[in-house]
Protein backbone atom coordinates (compact mmCIF):
# COMPACT_ATOMS: atom_id res chain seq x y z
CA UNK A 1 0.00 0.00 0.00
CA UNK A 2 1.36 3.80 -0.67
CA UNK A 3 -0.16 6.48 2.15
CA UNK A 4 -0.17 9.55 1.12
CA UNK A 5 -0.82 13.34 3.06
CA UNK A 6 -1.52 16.32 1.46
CA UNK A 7 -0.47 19.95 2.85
CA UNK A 8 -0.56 23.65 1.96
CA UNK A 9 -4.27 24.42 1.19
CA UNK A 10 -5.20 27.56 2.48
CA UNK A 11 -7.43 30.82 1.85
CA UNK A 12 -5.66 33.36 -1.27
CA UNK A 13 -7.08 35.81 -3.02
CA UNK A 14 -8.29 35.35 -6.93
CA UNK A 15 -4.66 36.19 -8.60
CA UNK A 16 -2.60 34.72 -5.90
CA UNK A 17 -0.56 31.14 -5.86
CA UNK A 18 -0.09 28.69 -3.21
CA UNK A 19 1.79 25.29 -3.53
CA UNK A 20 0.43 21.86 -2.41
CA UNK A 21 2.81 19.50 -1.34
CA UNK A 22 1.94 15.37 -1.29
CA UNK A 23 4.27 13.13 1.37
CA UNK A 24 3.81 9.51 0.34
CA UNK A 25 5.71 6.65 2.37
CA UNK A 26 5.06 2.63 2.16
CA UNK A 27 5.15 0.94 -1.38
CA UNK A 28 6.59 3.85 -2.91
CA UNK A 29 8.57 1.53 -5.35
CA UNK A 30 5.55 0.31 -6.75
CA UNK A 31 4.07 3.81 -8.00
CA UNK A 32 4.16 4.90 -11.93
CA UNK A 33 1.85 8.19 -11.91
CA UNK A 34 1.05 10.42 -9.29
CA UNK A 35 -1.77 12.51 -10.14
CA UNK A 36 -3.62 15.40 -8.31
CA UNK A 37 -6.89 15.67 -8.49
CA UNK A 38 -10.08 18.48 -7.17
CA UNK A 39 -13.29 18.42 -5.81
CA UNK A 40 -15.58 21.40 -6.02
CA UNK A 41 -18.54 21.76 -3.72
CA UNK A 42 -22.26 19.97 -5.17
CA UNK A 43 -19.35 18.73 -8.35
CA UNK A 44 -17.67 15.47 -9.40
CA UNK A 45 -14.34 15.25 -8.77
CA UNK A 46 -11.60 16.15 -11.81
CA UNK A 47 -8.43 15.45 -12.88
CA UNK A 48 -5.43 18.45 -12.51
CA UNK A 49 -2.32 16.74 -13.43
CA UNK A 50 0.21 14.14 -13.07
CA UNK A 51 3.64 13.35 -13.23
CA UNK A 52 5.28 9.92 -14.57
CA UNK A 53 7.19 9.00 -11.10
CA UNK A 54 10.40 7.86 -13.06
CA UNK A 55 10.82 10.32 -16.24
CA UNK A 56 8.82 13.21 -14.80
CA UNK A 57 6.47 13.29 -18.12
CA UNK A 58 3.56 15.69 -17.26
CA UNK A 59 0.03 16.13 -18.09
CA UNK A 60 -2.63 18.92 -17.37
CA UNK A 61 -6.51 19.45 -17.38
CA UNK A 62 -6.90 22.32 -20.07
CA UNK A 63 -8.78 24.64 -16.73
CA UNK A 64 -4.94 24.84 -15.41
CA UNK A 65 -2.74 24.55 -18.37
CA UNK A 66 0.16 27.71 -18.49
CA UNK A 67 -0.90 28.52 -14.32
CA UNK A 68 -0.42 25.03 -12.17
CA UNK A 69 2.73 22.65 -12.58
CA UNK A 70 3.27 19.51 -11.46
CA UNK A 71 6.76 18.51 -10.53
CA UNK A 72 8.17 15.34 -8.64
CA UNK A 73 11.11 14.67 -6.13
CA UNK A 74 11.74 11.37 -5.69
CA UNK A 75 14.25 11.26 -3.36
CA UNK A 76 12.26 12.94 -1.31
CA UNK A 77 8.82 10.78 -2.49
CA UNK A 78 7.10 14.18 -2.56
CA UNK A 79 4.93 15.65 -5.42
CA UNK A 80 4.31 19.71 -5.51
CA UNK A 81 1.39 21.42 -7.46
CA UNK A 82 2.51 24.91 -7.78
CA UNK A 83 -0.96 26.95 -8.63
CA UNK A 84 -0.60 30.81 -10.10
CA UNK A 85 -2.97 33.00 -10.91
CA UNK A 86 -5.46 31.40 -9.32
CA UNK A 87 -9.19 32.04 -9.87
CA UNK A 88 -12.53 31.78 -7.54
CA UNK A 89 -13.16 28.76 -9.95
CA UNK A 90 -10.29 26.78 -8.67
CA UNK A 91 -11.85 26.76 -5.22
CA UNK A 92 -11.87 22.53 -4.51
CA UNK A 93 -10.70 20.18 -2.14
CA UNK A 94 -7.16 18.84 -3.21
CA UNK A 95 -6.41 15.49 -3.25
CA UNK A 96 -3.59 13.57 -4.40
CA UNK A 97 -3.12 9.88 -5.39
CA UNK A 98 -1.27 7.23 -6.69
CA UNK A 99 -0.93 5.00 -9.63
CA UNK A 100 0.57 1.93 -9.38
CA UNK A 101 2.46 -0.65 -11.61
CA UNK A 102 0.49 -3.80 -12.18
CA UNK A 103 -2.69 -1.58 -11.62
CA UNK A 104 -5.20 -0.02 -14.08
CA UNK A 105 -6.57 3.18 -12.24
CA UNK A 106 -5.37 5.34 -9.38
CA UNK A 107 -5.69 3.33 -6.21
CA UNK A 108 -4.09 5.45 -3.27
CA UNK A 109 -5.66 8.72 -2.29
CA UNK A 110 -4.41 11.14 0.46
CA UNK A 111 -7.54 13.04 3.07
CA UNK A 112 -7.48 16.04 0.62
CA UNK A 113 -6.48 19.69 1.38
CA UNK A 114 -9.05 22.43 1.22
CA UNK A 115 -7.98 25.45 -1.40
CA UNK A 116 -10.05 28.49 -1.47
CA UNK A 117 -9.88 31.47 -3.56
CA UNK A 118 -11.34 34.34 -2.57
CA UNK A 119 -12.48 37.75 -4.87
């Protein structure tokens, strides 16, 4: 199993950034994508981006292309979403997850992390 905890959600204001950061620890060696992922309020939750774990080959949701990147440090088995120029629209609950080798979806998902953007 990979665990995984999300941190740096917060309150910004509509133009500001903030940067989520993903810990994961146990099975680490079995991951191939890392992915994060949002949930609006009363919405289904959407894909943001991922990262290829070994290679570092991204991959946006056109809402966040040219404002969020994804970026990996495996060393470190962290994953960062940097988010610019945010917008009231990218108001969610942040969750990241994990993709393993051997599997066909995303099977590991961290508690989330609660983003707001404010006008």
């Amino acid at each position: 199993q990979v665990q995984l905890v999300e941190s740096g959600g917060g309150l910004v204001q509509a133009g500001g950034a903030l940067r989520l950061t993903c810990q994961a620890s146990g099975r680490t060696v079995d991951i191939y994508k890392m992915g994060w992922f949002r949930q609006a309020p009363g919405k289904e939750r959407d894909f943001v981006a991922s990262v290829i774990w070994s290679g570092g080959s991204t991959d946006y949701a056109d809402p966040v292309k040219g404002r969020f990147s994804i970026s990996r440090d495996s060393g470190r088995l962290t994953v960062l979403l940097q988010m610019n120029n945010l917008s009231v629209e990218d108001t969610a609950i942040y969750s990241c997850a994990a993709y393993r080798y051997g599997t066909s979806a995303y099977g590991s998902w961290g508690q989330g992390t609660q983003v707001t953007v404010s006008s």
